[in-house]
N, C-alpha and C. Protein backbone atom coordinates (compact mmCIF):
# COMPACT_ATOMS: atom_id res chain seq x y z
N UNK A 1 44.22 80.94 -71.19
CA UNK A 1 43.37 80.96 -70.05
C UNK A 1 43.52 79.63 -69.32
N UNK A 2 43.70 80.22 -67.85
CA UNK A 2 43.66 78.43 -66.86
C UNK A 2 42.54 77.77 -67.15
N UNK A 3 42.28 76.42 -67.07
CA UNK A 3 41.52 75.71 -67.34
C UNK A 3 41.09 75.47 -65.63
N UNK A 4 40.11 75.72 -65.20
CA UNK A 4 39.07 75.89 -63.77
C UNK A 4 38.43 74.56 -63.85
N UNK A 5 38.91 73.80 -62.79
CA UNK A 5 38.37 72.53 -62.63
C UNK A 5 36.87 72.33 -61.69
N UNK A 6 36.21 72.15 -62.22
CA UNK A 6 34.46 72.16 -61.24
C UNK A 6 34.81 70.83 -60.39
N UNK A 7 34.47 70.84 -59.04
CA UNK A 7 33.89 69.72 -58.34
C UNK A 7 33.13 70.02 -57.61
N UNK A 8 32.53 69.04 -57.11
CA UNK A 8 32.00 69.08 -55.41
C UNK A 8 32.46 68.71 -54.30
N UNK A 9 32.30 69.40 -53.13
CA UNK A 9 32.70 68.59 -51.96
C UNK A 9 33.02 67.28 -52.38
N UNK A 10 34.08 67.01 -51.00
CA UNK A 10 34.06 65.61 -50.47
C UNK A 10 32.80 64.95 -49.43
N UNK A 11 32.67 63.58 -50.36
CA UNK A 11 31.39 63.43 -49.65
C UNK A 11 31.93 63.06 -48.00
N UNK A 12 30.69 63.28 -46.97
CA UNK A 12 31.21 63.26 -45.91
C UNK A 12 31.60 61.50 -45.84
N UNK A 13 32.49 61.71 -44.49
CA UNK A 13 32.59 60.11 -44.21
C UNK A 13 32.32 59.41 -42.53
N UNK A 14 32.12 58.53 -42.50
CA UNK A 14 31.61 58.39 -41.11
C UNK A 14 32.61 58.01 -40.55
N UNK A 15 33.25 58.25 -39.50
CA UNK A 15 34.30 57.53 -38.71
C UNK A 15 33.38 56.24 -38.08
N UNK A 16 34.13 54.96 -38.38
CA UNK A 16 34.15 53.66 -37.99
C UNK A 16 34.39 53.30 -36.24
N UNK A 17 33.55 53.04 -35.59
CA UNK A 17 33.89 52.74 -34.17
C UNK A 17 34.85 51.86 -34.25
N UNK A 18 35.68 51.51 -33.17
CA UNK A 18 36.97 51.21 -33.21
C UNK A 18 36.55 49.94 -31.92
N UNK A 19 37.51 49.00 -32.37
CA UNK A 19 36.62 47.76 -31.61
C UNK A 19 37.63 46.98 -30.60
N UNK A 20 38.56 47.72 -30.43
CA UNK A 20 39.57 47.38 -29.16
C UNK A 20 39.10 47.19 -27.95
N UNK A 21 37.55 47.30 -27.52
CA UNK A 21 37.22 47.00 -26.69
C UNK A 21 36.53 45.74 -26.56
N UNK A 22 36.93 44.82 -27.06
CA UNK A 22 36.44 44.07 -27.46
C UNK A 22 38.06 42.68 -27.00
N UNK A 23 38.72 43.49 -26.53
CA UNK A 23 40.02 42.78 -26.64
C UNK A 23 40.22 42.84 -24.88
N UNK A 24 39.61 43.84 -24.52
CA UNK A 24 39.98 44.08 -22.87
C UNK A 24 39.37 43.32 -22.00
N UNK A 25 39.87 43.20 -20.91
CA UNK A 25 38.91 41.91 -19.96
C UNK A 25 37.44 42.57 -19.24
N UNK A 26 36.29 41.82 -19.53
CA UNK A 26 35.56 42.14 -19.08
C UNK A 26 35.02 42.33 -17.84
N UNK A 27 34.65 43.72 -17.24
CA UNK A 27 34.45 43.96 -16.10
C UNK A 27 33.49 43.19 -15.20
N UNK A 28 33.93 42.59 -13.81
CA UNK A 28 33.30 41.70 -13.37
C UNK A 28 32.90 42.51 -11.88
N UNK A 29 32.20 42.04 -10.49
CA UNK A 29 31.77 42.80 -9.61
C UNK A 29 32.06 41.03 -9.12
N UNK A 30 32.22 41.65 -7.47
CA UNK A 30 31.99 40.63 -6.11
C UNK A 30 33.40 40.31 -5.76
N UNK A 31 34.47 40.77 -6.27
CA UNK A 31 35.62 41.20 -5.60
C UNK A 31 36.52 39.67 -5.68
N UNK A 32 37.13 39.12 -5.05
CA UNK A 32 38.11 38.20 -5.21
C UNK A 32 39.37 38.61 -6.07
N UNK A 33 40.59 37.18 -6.43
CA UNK A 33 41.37 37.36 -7.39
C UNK A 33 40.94 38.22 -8.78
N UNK A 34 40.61 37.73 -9.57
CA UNK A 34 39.80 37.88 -10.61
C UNK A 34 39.13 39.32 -10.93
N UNK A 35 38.90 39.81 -9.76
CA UNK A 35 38.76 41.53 -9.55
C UNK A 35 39.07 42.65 -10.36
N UNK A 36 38.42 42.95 -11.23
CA UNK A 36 39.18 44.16 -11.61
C UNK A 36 39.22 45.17 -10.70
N UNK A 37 40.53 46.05 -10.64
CA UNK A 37 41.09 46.33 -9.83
C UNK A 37 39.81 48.09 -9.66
N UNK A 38 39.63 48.62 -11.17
CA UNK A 38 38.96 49.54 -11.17
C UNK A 38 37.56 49.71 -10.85
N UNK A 39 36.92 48.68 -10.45
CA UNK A 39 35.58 48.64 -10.07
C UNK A 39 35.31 48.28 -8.98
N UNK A 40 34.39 49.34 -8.25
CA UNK A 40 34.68 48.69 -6.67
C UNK A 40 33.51 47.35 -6.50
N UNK A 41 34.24 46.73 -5.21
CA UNK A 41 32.93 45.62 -5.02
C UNK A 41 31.75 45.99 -4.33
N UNK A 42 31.08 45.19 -4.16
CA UNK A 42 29.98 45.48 -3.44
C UNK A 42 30.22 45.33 -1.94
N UNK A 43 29.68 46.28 -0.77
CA UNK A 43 30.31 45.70 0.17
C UNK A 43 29.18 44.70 0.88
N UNK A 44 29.78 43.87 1.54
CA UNK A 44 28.74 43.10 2.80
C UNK A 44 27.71 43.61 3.32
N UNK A 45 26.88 43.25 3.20
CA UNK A 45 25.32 43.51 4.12
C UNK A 45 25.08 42.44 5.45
N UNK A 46 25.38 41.25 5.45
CA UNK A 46 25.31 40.51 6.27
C UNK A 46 26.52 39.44 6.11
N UNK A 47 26.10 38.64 7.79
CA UNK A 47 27.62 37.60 8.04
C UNK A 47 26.67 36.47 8.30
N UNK A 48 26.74 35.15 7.89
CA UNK A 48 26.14 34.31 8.72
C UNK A 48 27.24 32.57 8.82
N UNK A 49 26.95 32.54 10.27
CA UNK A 49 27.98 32.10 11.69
C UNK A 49 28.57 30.67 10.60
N UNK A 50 29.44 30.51 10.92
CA UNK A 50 30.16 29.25 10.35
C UNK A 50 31.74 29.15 11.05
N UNK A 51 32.65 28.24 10.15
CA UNK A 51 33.54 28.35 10.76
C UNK A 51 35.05 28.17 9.65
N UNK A 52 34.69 28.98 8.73
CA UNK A 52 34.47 30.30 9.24
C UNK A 52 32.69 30.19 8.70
N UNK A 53 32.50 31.71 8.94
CA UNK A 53 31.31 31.88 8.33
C UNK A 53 31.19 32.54 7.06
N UNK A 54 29.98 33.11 6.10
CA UNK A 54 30.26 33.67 4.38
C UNK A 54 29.45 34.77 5.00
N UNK A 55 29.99 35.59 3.69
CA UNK A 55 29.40 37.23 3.89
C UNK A 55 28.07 36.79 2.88
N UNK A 56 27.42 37.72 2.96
CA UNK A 56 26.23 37.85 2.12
C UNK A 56 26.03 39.58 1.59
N UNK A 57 25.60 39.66 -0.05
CA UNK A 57 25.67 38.93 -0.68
C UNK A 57 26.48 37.80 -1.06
N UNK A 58 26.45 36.52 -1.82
CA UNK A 58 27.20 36.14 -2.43
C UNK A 58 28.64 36.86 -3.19
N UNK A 59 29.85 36.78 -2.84
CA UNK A 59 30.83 37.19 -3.66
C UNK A 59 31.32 38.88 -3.46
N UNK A 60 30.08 39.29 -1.82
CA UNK A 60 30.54 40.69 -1.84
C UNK A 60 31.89 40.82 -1.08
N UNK A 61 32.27 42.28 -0.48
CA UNK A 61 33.54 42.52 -0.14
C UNK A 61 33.24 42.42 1.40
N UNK A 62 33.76 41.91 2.22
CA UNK A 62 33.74 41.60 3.65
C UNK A 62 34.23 43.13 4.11
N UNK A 63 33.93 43.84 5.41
CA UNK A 63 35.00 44.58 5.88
C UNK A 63 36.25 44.04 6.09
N UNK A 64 36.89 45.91 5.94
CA UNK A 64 38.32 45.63 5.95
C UNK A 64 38.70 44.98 7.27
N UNK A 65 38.33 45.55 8.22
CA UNK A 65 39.11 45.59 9.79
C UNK A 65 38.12 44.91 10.45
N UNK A 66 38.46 44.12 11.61
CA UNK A 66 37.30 43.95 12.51
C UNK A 66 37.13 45.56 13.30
N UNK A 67 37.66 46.54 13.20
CA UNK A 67 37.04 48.12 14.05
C UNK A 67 36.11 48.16 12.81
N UNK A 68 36.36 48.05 11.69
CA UNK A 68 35.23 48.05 10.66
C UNK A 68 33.98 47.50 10.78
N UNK A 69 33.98 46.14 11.11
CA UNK A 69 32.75 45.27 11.20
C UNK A 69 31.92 46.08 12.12
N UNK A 70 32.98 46.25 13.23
CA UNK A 70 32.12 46.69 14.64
C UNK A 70 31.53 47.82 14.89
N UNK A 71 32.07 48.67 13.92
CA UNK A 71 31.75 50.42 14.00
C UNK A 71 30.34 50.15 12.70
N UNK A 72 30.60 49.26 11.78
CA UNK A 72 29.34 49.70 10.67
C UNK A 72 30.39 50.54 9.47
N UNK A 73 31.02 50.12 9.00
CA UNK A 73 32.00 50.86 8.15
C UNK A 73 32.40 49.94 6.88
N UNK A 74 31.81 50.08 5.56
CA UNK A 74 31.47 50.83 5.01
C UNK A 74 29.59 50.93 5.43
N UNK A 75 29.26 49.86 6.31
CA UNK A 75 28.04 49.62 5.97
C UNK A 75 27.84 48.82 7.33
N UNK A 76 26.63 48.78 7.98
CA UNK A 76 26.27 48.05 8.91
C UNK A 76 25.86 46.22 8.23
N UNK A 77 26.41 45.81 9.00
CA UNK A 77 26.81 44.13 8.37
C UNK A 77 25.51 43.09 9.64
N UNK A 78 24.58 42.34 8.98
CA UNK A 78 23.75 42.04 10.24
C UNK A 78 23.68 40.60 9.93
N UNK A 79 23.71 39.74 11.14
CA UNK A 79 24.46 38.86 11.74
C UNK A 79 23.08 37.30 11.49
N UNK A 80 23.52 36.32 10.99
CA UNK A 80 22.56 35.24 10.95
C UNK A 80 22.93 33.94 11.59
N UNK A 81 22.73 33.87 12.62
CA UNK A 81 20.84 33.74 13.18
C UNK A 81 22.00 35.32 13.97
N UNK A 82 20.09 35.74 14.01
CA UNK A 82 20.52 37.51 15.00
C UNK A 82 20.69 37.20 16.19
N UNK A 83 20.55 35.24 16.82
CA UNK A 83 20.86 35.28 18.10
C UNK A 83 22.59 35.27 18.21
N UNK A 84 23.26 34.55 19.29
CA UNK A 84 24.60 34.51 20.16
C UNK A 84 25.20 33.29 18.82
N UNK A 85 26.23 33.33 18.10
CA UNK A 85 26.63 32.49 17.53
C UNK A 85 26.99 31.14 18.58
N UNK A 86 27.06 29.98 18.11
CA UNK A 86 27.78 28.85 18.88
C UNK A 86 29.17 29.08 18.85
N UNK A 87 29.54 27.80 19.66
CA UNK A 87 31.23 27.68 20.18
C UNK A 87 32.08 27.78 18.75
N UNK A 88 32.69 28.61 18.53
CA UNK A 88 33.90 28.57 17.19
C UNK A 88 33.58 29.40 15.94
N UNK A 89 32.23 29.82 16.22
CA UNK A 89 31.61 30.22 14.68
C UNK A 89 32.30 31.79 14.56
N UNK A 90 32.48 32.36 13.32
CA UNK A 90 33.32 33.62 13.29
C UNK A 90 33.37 33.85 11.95
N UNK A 91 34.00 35.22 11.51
CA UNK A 91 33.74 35.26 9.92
C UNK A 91 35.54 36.37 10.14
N UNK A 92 35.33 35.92 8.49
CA UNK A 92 37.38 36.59 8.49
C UNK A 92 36.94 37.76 7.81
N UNK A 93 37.26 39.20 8.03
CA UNK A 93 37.71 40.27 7.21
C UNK A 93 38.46 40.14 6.70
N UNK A 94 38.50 41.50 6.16
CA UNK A 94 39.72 41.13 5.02
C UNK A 94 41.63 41.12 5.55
N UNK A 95 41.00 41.48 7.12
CA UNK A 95 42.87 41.10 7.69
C UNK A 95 42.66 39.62 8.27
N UNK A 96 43.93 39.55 7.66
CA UNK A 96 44.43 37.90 7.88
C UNK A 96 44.28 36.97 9.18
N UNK A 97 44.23 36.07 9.61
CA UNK A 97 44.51 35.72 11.18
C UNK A 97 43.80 35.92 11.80
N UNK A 98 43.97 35.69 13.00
CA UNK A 98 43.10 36.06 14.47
C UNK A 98 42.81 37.14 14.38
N UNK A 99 43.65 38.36 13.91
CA UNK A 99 42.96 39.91 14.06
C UNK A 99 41.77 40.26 13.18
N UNK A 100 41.37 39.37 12.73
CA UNK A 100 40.53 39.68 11.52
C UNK A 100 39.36 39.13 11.52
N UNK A 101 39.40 38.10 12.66
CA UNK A 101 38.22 37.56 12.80
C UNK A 101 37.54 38.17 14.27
N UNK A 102 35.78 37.76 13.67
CA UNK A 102 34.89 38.40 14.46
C UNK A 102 33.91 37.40 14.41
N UNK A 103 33.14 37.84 15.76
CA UNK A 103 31.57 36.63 16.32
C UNK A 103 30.63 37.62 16.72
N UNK A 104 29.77 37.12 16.45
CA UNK A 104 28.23 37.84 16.77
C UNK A 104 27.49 37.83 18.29
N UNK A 105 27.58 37.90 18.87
CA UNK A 105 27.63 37.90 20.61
C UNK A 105 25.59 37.78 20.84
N UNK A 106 24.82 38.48 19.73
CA UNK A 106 23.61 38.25 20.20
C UNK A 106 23.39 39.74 20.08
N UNK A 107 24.08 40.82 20.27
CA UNK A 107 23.78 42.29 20.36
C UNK A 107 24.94 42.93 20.10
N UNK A 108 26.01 42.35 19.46
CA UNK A 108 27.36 43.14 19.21
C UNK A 108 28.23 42.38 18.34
N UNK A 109 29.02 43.02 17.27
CA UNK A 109 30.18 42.28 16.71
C UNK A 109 31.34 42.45 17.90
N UNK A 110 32.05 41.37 18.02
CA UNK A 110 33.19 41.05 19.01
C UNK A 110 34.28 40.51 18.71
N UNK A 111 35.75 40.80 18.72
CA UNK A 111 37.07 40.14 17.84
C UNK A 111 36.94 38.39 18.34
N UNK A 112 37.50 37.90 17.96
CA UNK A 112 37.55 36.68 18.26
C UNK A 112 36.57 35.64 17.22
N UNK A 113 36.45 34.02 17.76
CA UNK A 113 35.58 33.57 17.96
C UNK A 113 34.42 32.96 19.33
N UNK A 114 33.77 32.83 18.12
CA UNK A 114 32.38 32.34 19.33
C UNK A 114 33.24 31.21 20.89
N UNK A 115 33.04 31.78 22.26
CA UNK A 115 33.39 30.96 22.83
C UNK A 115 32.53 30.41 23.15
N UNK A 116 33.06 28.73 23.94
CA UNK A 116 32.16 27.93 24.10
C UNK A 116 31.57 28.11 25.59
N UNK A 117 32.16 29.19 26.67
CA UNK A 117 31.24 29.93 27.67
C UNK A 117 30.96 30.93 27.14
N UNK A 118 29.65 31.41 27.66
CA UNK A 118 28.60 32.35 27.62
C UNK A 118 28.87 33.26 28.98
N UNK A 119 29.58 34.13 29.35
CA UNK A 119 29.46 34.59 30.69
C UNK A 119 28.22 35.31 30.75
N UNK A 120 27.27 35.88 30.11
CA UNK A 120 26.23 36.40 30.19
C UNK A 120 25.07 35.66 31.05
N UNK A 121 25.44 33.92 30.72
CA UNK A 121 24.51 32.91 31.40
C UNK A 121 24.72 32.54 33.02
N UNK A 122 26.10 33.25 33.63
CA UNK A 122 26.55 32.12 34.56
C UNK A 122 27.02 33.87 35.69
N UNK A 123 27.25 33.72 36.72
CA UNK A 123 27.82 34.69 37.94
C UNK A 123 29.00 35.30 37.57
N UNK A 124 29.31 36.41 38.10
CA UNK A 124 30.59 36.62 38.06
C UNK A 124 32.40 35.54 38.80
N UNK A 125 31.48 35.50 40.16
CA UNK A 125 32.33 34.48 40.40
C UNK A 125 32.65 33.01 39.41
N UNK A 126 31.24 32.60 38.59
CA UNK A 126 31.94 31.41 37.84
C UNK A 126 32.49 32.09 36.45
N UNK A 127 32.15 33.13 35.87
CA UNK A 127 33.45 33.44 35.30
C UNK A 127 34.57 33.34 35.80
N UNK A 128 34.78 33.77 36.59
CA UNK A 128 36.12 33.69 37.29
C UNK A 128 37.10 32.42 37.55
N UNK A 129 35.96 31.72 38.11
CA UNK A 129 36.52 30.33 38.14
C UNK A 129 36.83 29.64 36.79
N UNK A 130 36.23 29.84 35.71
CA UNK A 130 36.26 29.26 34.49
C UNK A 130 37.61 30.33 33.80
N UNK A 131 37.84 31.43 34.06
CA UNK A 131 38.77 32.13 33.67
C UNK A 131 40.38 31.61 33.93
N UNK A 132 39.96 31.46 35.15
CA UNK A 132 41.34 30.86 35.56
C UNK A 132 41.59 28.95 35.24
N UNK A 133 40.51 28.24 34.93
CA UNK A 133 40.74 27.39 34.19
C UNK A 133 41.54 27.42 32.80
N UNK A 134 40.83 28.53 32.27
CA UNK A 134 40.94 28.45 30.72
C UNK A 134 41.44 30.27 30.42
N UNK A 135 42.78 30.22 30.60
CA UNK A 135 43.50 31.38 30.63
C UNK A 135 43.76 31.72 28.96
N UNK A 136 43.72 31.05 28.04
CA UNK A 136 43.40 30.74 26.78
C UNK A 136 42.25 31.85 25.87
N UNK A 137 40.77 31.45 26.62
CA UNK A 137 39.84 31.88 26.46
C UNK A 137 39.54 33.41 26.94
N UNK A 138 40.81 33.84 27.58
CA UNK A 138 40.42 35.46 28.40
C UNK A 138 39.50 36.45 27.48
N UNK A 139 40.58 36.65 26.47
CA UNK A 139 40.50 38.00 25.39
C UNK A 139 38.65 37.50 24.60
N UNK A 140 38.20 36.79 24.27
CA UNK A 140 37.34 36.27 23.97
C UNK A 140 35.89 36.34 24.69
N UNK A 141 36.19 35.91 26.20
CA UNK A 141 35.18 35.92 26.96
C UNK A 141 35.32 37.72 27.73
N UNK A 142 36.46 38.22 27.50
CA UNK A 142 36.30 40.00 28.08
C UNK A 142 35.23 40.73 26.65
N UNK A 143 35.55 40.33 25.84
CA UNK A 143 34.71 40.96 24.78
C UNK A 143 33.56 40.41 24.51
N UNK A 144 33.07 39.32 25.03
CA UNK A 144 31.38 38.91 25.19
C UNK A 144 31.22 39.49 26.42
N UNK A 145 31.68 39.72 27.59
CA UNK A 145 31.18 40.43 28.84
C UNK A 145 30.91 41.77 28.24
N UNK A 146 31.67 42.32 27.62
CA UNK A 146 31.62 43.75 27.26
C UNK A 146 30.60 44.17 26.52
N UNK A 147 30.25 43.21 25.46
CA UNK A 147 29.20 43.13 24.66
C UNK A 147 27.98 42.38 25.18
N UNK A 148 28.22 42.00 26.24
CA UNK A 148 26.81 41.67 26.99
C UNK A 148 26.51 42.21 28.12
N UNK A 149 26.75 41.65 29.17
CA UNK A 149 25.95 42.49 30.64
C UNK A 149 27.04 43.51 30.85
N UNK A 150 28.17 43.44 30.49
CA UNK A 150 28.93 44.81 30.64
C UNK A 150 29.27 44.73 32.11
N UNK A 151 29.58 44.06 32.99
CA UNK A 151 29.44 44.04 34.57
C UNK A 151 31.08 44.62 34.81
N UNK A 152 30.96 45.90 35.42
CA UNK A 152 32.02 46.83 35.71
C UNK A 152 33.49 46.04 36.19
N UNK A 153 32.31 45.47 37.38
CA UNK A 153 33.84 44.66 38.32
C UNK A 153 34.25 43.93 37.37
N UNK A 154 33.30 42.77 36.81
CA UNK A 154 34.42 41.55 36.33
C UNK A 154 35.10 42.19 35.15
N UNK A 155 33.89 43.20 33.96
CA UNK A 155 35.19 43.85 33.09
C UNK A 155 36.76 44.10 33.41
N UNK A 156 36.48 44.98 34.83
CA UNK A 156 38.38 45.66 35.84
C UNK A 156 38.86 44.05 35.80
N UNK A 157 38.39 42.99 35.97
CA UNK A 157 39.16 42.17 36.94
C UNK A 157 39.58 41.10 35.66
N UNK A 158 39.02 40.96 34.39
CA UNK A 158 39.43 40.41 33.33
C UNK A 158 40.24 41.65 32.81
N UNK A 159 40.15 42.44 32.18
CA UNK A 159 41.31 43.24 31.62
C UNK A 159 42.24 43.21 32.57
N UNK A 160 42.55 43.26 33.69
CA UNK A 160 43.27 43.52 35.04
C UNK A 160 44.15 42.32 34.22
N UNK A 161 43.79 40.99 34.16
CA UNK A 161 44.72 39.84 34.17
C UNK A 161 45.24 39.87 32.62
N UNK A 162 44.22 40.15 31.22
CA UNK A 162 45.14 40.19 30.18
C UNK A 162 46.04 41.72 30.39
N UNK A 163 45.95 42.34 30.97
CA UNK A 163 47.23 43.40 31.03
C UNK A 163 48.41 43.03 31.80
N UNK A 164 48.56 41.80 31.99
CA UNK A 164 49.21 40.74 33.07
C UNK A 164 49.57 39.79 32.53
N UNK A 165 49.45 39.74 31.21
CA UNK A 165 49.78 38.45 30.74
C UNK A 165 50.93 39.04 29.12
């Protein structure tokens, strides 16, 4: 006769958590180098004027584009002080250069920086006169007109000359 061996089960066993995570870089937020690539940042809520100027929060993601800043994309971005920035003040998106920078006009984001005329303060004719001084300053002071009194003629008659240049 076979000899019938009695046991019992195997006792159960617990699988051991596995601690490789412990080896991976820890996930960080507010975007820069250092970024992990898989976590998005936070985006900008506000800009305030400098030269350049910093986004706020601390360490969040600026818009991409200045059409970004200006449209409210991902997020409407609001401007400190909420008045007209001074001469030069501007904040960089995330494109490089002149295309990337933007100024707070008092009631509008605008490409550029802050110029040091205000055409909103002064006639159309002394725009004009100051335009043709400072042929430099065109693209700058057409997009504070635009974003301020909006005045039809001098809008035609400044685009008129950067489509001329």
């Amino acid at each position: 006769m076979a000899q019938v061996r009695m046991h019992s089960p195997p006792a159960r066993t617990v699988k051991r958590p596995s601690f490789r995570w412990a080896r991976q870089k820890p996930i960080t937020r507010g975007g820069g180098s250092d970024h992990d690539a898989g976590e998005p940042a936070v985006p900008a809520t506000g800009a305030t004027a400098g030269t350049p100027g910093t986004w706020t929060p601390p360490g969040s993601q600026p818009p991409a584009t200045l059409v970004d800043l200006m449209s409210g994309v991902p997020n409407v971005v609001t401007a400190s002080p909420a008045t007209a920035w001074s001469a030069g003040q501007y904040v960089q998106t995330r494109t490089a250069g002149a295309p990337g920078e933007g100024t707070w006009t008092g009631s509008a984001w605008v490409g550029g920086r802050a110029p040091a005329f205000d055409p909103g303060t002064v006639t159309v004719d002394e725009v004009k006169s100051y335009i043709l001084e400072h042929p430099d300053q065109l693209s700058e002071i057409l997009a504070a007109e635009r974003a301020g009194q909006n005045r039809t003629t001098l809008v035609a008659w400044l685009q008129a000359l950067l489509d001329e240049q």
